[in-house]
N, C-alpha and C. Protein backbone atom coordinates (compact mmCIF):
# COMPACT_ATOMS: atom_id res chain seq x y z
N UNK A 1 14.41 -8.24 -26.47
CA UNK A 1 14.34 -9.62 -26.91
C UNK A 1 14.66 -10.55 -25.76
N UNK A 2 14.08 -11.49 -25.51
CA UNK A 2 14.78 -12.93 -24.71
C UNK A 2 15.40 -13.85 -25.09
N UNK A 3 16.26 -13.77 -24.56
CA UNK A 3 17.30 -14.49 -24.67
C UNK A 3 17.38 -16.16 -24.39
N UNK A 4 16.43 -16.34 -23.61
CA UNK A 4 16.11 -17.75 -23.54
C UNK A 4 15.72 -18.73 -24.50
N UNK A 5 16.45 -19.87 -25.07
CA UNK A 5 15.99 -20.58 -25.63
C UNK A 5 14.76 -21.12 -25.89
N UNK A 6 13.73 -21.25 -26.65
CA UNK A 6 12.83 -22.10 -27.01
C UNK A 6 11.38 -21.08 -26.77
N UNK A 7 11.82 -19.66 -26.12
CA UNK A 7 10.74 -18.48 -25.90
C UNK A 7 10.36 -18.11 -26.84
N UNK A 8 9.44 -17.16 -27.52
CA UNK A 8 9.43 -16.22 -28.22
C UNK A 8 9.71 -15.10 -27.61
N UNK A 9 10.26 -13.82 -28.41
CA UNK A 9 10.23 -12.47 -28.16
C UNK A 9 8.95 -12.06 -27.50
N UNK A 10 9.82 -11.24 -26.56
CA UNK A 10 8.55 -10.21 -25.90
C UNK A 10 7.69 -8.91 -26.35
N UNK A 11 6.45 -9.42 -26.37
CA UNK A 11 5.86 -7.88 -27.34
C UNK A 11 5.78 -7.00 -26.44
N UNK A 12 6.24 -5.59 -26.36
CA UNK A 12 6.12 -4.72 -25.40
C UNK A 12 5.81 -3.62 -25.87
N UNK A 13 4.78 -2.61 -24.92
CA UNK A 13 4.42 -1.53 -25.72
C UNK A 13 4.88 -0.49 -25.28
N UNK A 14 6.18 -0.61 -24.74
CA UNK A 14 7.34 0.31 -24.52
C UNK A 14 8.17 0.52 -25.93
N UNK A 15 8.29 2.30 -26.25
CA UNK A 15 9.02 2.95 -27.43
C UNK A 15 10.65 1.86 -27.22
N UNK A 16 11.22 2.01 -28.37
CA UNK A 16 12.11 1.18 -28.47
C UNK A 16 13.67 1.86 -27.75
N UNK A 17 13.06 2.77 -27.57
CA UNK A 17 14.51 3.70 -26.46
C UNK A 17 14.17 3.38 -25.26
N UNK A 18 13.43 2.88 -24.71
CA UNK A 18 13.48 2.55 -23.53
C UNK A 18 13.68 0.69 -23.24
N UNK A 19 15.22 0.91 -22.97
CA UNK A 19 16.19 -0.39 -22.79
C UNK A 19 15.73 -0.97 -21.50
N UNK A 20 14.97 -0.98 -20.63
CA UNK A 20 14.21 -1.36 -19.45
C UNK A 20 13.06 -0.79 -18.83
N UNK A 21 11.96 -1.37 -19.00
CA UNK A 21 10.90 -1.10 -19.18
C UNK A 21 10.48 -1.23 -17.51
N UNK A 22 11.12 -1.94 -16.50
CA UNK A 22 10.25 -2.08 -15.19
C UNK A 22 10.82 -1.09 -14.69
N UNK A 23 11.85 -0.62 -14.74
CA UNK A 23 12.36 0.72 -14.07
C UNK A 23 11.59 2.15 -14.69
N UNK A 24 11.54 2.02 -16.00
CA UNK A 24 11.21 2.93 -16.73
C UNK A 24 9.89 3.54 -16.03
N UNK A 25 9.05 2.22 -15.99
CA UNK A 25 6.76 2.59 -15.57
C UNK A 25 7.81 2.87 -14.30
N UNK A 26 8.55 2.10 -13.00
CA UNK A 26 8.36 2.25 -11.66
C UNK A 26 8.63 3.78 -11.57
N UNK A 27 9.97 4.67 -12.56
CA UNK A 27 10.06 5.55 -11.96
C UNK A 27 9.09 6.96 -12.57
N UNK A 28 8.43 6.46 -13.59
CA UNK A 28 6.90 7.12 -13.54
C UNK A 28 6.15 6.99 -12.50
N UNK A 29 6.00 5.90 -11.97
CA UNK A 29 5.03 6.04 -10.67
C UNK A 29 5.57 6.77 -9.94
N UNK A 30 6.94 6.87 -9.68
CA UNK A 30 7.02 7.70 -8.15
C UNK A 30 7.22 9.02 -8.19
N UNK A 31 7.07 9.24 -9.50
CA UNK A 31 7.08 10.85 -10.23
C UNK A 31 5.82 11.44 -9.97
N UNK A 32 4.72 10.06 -10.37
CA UNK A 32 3.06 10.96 -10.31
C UNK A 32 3.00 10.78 -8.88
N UNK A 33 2.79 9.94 -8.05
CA UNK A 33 3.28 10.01 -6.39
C UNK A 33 3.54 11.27 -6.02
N UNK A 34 4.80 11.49 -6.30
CA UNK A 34 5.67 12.99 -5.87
C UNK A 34 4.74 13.98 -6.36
N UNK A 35 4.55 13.86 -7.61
CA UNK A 35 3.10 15.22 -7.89
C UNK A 35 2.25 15.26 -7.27
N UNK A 36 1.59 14.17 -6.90
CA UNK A 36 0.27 14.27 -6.06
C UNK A 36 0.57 14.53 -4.67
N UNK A 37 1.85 14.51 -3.84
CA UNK A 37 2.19 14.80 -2.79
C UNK A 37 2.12 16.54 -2.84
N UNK A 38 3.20 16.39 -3.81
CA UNK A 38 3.32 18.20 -3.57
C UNK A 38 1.94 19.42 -3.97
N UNK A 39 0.95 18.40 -5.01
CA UNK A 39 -0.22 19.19 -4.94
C UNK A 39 -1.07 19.24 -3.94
N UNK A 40 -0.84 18.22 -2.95
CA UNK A 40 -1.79 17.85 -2.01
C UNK A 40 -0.75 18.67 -1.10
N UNK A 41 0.03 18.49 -0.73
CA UNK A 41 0.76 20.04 0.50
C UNK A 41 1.11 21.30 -0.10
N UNK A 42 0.56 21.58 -1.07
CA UNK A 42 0.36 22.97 -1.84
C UNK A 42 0.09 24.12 -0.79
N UNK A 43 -1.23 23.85 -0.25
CA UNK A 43 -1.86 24.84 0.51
C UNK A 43 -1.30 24.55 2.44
N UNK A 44 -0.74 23.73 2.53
CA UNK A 44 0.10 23.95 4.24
C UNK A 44 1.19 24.84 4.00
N UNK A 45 1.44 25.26 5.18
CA UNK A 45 2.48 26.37 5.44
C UNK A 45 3.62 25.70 5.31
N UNK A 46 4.31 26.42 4.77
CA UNK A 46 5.84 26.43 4.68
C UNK A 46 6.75 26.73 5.73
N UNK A 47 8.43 26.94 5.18
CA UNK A 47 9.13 27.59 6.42
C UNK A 47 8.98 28.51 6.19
N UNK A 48 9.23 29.26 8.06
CA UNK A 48 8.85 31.00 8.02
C UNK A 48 10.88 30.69 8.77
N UNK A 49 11.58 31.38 7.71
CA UNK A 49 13.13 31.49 8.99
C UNK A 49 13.61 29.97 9.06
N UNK A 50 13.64 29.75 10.11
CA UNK A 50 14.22 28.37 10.60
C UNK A 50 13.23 27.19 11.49
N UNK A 51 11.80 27.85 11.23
CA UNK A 51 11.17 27.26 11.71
C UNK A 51 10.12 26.51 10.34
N UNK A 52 9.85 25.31 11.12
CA UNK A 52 9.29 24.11 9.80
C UNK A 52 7.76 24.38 10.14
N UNK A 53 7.12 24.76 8.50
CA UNK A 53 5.62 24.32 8.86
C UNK A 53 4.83 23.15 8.53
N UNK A 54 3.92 23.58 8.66
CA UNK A 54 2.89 21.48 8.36
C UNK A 54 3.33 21.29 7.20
N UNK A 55 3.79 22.01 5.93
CA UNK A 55 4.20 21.60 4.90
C UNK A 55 5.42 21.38 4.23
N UNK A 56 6.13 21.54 5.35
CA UNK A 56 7.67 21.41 4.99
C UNK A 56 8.30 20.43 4.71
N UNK A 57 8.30 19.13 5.65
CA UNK A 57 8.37 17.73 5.20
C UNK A 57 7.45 17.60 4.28
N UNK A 58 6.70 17.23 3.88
CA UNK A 58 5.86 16.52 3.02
C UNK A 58 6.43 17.46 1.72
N UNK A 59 6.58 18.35 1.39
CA UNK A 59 6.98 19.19 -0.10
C UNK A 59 8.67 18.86 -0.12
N UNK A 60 9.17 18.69 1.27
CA UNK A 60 11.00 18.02 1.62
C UNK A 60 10.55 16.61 0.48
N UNK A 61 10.22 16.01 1.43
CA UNK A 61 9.88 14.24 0.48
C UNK A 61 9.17 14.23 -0.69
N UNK A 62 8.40 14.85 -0.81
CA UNK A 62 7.90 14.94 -2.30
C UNK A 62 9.15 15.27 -3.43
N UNK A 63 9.60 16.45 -3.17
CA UNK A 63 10.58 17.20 -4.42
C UNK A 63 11.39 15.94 -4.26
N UNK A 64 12.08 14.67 -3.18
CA UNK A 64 12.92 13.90 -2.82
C UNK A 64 12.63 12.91 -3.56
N UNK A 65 11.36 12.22 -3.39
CA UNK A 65 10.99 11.63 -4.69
C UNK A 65 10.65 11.59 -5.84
N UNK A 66 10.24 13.05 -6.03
CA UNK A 66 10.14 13.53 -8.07
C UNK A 66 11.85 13.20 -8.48
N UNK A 67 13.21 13.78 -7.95
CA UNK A 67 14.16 13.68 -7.91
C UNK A 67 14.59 12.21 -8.22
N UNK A 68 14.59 11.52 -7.37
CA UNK A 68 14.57 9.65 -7.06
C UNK A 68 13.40 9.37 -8.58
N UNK A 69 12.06 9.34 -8.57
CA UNK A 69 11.64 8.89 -9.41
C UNK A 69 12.30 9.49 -11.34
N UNK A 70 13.17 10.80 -11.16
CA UNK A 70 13.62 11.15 -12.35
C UNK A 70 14.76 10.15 -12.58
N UNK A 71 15.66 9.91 -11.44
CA UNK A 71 16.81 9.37 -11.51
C UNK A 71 16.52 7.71 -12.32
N UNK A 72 15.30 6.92 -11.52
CA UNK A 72 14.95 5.44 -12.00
C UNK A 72 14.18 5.51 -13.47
N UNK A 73 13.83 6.66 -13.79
CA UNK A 73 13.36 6.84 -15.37
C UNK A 73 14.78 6.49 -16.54
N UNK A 74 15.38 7.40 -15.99
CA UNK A 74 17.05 7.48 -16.55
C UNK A 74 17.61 6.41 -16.27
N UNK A 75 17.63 5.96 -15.66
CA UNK A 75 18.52 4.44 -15.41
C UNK A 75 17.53 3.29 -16.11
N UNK A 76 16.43 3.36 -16.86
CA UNK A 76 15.30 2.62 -17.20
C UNK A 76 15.44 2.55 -18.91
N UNK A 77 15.91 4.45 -18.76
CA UNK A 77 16.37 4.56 -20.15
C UNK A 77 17.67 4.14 -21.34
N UNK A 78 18.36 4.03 -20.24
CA UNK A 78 19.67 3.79 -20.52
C UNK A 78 20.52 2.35 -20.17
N UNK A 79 19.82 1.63 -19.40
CA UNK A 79 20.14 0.18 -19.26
C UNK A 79 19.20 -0.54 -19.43
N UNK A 80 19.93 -2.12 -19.39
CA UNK A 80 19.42 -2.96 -20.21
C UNK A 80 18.57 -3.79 -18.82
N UNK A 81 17.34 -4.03 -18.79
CA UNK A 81 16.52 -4.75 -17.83
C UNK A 81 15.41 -5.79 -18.31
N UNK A 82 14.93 -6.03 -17.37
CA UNK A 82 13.87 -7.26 -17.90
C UNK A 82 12.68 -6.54 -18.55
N UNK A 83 11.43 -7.22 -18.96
CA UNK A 83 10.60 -6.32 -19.73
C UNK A 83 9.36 -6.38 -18.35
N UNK A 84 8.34 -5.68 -18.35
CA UNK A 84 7.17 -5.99 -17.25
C UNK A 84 6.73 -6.67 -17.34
N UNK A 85 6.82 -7.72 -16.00
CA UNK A 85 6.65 -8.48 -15.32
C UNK A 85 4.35 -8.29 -15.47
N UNK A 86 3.88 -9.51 -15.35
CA UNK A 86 2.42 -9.54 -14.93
C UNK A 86 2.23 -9.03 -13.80
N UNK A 87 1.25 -8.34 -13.72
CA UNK A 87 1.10 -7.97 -11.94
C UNK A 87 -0.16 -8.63 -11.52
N UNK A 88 -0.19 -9.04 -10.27
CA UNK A 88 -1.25 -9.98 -9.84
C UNK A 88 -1.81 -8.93 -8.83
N UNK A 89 -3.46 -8.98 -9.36
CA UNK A 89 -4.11 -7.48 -8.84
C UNK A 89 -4.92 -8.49 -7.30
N UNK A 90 -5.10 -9.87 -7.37
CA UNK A 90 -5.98 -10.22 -6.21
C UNK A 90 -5.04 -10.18 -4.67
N UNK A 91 -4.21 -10.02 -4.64
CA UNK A 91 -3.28 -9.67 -3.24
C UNK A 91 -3.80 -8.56 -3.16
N UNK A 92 -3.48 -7.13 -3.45
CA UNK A 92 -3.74 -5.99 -3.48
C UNK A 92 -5.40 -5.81 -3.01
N UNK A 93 -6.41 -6.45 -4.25
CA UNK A 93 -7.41 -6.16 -4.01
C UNK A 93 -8.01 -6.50 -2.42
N UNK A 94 -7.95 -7.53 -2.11
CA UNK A 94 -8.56 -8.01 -1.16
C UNK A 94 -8.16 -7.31 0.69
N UNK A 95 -6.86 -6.58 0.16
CA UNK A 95 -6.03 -6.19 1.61
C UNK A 95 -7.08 -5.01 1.60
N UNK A 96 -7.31 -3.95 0.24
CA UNK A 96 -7.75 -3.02 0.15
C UNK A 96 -9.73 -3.31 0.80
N UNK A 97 -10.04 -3.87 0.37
CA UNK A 97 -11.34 -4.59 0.66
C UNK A 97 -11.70 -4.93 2.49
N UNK A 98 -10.36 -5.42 2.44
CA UNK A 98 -10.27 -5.91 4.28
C UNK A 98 -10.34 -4.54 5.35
N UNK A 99 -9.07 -3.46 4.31
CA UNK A 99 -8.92 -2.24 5.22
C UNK A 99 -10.35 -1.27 4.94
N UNK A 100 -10.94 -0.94 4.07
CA UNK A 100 -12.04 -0.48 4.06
C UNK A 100 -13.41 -1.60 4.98
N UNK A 101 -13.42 -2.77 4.92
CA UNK A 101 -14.49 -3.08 5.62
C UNK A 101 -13.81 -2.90 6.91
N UNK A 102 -12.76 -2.77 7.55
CA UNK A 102 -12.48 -2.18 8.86
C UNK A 102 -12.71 -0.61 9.19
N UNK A 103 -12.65 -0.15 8.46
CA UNK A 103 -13.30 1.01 8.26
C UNK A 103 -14.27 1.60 8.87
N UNK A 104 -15.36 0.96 7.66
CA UNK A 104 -16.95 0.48 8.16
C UNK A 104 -17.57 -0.06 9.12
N UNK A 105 -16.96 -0.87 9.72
CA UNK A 105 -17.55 -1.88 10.68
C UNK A 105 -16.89 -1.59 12.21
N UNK A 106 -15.73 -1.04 12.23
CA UNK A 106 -15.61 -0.60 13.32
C UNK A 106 -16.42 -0.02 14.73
N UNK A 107 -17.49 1.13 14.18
CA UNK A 107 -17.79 1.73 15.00
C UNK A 107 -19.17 1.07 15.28
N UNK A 108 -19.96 0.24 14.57
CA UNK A 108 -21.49 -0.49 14.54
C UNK A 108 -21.08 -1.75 14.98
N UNK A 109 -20.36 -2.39 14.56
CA UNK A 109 -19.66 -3.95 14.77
C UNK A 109 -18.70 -4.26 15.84
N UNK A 110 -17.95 -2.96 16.48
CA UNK A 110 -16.97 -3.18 17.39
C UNK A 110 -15.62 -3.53 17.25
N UNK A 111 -14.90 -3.74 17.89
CA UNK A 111 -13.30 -4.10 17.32
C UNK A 111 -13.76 -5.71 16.87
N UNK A 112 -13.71 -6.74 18.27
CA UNK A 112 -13.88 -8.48 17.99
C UNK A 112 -14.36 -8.09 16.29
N UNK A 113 -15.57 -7.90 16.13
CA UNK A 113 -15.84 -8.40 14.45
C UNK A 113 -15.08 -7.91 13.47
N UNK A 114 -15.12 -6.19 13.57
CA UNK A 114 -14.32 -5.96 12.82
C UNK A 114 -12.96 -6.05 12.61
N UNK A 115 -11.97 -6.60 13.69
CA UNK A 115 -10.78 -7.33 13.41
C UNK A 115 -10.84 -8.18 12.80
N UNK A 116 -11.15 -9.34 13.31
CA UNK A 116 -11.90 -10.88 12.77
C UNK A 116 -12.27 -10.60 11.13
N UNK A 117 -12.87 -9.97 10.80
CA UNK A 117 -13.44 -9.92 9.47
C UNK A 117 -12.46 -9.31 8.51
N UNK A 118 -11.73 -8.12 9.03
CA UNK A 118 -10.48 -7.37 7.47
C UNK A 118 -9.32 -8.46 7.69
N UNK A 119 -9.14 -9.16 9.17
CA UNK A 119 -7.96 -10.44 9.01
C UNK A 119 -8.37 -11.46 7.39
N UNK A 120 -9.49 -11.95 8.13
CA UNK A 120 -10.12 -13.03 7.04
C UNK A 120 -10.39 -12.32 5.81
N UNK A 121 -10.40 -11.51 5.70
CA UNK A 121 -10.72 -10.74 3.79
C UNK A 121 -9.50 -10.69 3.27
N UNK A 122 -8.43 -10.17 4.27
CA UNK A 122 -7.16 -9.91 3.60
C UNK A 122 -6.63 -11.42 3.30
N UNK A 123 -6.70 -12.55 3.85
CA UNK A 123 -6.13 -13.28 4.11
C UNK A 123 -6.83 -14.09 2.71
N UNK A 124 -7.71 -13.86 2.16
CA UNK A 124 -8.12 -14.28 0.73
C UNK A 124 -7.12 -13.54 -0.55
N UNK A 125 -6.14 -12.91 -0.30
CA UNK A 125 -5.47 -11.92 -1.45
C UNK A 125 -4.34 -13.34 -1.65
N UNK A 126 -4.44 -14.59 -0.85
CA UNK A 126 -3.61 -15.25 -1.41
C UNK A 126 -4.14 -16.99 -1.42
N UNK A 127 -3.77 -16.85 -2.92
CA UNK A 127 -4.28 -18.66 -3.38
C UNK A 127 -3.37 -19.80 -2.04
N UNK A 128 -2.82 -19.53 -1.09
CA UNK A 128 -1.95 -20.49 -0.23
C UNK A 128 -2.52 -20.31 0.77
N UNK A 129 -3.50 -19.62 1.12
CA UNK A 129 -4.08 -19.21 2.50
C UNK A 129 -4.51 -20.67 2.81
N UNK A 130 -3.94 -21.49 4.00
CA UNK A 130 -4.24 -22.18 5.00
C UNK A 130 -5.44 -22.06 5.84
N UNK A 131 -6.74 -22.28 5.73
CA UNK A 131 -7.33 -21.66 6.88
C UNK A 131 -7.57 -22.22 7.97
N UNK A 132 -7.39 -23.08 8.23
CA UNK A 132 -7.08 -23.38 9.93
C UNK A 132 -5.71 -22.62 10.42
N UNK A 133 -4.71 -22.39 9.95
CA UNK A 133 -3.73 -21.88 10.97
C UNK A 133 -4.02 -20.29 10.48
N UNK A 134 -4.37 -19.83 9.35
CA UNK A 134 -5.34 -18.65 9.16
C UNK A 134 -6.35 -18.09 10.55
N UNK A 135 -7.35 -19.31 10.80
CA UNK A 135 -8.31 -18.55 11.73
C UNK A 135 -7.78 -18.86 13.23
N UNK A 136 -6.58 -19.75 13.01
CA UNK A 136 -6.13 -19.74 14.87
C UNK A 136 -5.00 -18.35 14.76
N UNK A 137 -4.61 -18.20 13.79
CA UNK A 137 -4.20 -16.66 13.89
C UNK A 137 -5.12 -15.48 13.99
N UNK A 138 -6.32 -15.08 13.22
CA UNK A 138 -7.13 -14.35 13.65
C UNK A 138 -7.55 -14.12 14.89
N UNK A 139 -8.01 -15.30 15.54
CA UNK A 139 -8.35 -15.22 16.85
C UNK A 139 -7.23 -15.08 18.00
N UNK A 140 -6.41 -14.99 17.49
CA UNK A 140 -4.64 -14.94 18.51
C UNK A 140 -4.92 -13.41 18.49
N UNK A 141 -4.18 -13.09 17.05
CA UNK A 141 -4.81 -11.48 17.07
C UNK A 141 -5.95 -10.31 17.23
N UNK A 142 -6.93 -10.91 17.12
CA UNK A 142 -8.20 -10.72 17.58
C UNK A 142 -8.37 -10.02 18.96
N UNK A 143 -8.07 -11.53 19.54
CA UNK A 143 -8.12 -11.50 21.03
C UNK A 143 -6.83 -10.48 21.55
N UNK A 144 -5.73 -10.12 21.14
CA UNK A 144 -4.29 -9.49 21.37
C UNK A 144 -4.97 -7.94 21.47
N UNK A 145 -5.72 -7.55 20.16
CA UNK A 145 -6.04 -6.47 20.08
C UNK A 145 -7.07 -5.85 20.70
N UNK A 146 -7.91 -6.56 21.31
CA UNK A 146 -9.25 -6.47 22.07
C UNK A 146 -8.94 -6.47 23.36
N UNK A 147 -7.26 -6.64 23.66
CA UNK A 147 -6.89 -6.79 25.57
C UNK A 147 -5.83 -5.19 25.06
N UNK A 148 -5.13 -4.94 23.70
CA UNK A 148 -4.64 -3.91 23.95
C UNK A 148 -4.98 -2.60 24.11
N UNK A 149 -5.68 -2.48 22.72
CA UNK A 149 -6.36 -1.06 22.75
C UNK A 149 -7.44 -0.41 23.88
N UNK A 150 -8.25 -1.01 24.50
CA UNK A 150 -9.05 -0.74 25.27
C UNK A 150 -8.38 -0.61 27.04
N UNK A 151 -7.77 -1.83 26.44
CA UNK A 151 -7.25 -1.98 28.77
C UNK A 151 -6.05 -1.33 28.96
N UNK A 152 -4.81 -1.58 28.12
CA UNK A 152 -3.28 -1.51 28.04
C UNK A 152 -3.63 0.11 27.78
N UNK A 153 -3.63 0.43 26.57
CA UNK A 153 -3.79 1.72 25.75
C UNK A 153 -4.83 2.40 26.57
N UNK A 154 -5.62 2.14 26.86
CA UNK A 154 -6.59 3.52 27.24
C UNK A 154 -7.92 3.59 26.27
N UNK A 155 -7.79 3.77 24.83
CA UNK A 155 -8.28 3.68 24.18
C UNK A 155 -9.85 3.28 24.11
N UNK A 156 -10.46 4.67 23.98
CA UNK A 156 -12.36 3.86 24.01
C UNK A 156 -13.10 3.38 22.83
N UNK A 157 -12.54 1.85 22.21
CA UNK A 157 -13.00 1.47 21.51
C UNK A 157 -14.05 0.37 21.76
N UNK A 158 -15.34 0.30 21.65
CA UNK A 158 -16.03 -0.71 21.37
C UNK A 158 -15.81 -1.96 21.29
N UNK A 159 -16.12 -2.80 21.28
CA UNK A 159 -15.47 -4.46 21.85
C UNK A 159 -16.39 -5.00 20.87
N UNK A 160 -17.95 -4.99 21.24
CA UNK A 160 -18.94 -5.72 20.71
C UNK A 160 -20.03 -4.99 19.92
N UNK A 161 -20.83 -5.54 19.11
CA UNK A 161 -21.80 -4.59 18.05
C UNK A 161 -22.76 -4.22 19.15
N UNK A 162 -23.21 -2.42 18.33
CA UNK A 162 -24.11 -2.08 19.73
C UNK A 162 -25.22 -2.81 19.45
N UNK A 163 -26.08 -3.95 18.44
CA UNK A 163 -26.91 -4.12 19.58
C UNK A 163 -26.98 -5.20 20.12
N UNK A 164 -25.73 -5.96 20.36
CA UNK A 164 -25.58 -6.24 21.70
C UNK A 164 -24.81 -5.96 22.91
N UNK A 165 -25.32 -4.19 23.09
CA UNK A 165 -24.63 -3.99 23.64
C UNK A 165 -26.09 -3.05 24.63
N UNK A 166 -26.98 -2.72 23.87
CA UNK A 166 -28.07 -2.27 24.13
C UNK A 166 -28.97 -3.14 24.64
């Protein structure tokens, strides 16, 4: 219930034993997390003795967070918290959108565009985006990353789309 004057009650489609509902979903998530970790390092090697294999950390942190995510279920269950919060999916979406068209565009487009372009996509995941001090930041970073990776680093990345490069 809320406690705030002049609200109505919150409808929630959380069972009525569960006295906090944002802890309750968070420490489900980091339960299915932890499952999908440890199914996904299923098949790397383990320890042989005292020596660590490719799968030793990752099944270490996994069981670490099934553990952690049991503990925030129980504390979800048993105390009193706020109910879930709205989640705002266009931040998320658009970072995801930015890092996949960097992806893509990297190796045909070059770094310049494809920096330039997942900056400006991500930079739509928020209704406050400024875009003038937006695109004098792109091009700050842009340009930062186009003198590091290639000259500083070593790194043989592409600069410009091949065909103008052909």
């Amino acid at each position: 219930m809320n406690a705030t004057p002049g609200h109505a009650p919150v409808k929630s489609i959380m069972p009525k034993w569960v006295r906090n509902p944002q802890e309750f979903v968070g420490g489900i998530a980091l339960m299915a997390i932890a499952v999908f970790a440890l199914w996904a390092s299923s098949d790397l090697q383990g320890m042989r003795g005292f020596s660590f294999g490719a799968g030793t950390a990752p099944r270490m942190f996994g069981f670490l967070l099934l553990g952690l995510g049991a503990l925030i279920t129980v504390v979800g269950i048993f105390t009193e918290g706020p109910h879930l919060a709205k989640y705002h999916w266009r931040g998320p979406f658009f970072v995801t959108v930015a890092i996949l068209t960097f992806a893509f565009t990297i190796r045909t487009m070059g770094m310049i565009f494809a920096a330039m372009a997942a900056f400006l996509i991500a930079a739509c995941g928020s209704p406050e985006t400024r875009w003038t001090e937006t695109l004098i930041v792109a091009v700050c970073l842009t340009a930062f990353c186009a003198l590091l990776f290639p000259y500083a680093l070593g790194l043989p990345l592409q600069l410009l789309p091949t065909f103008m490069i052909r």
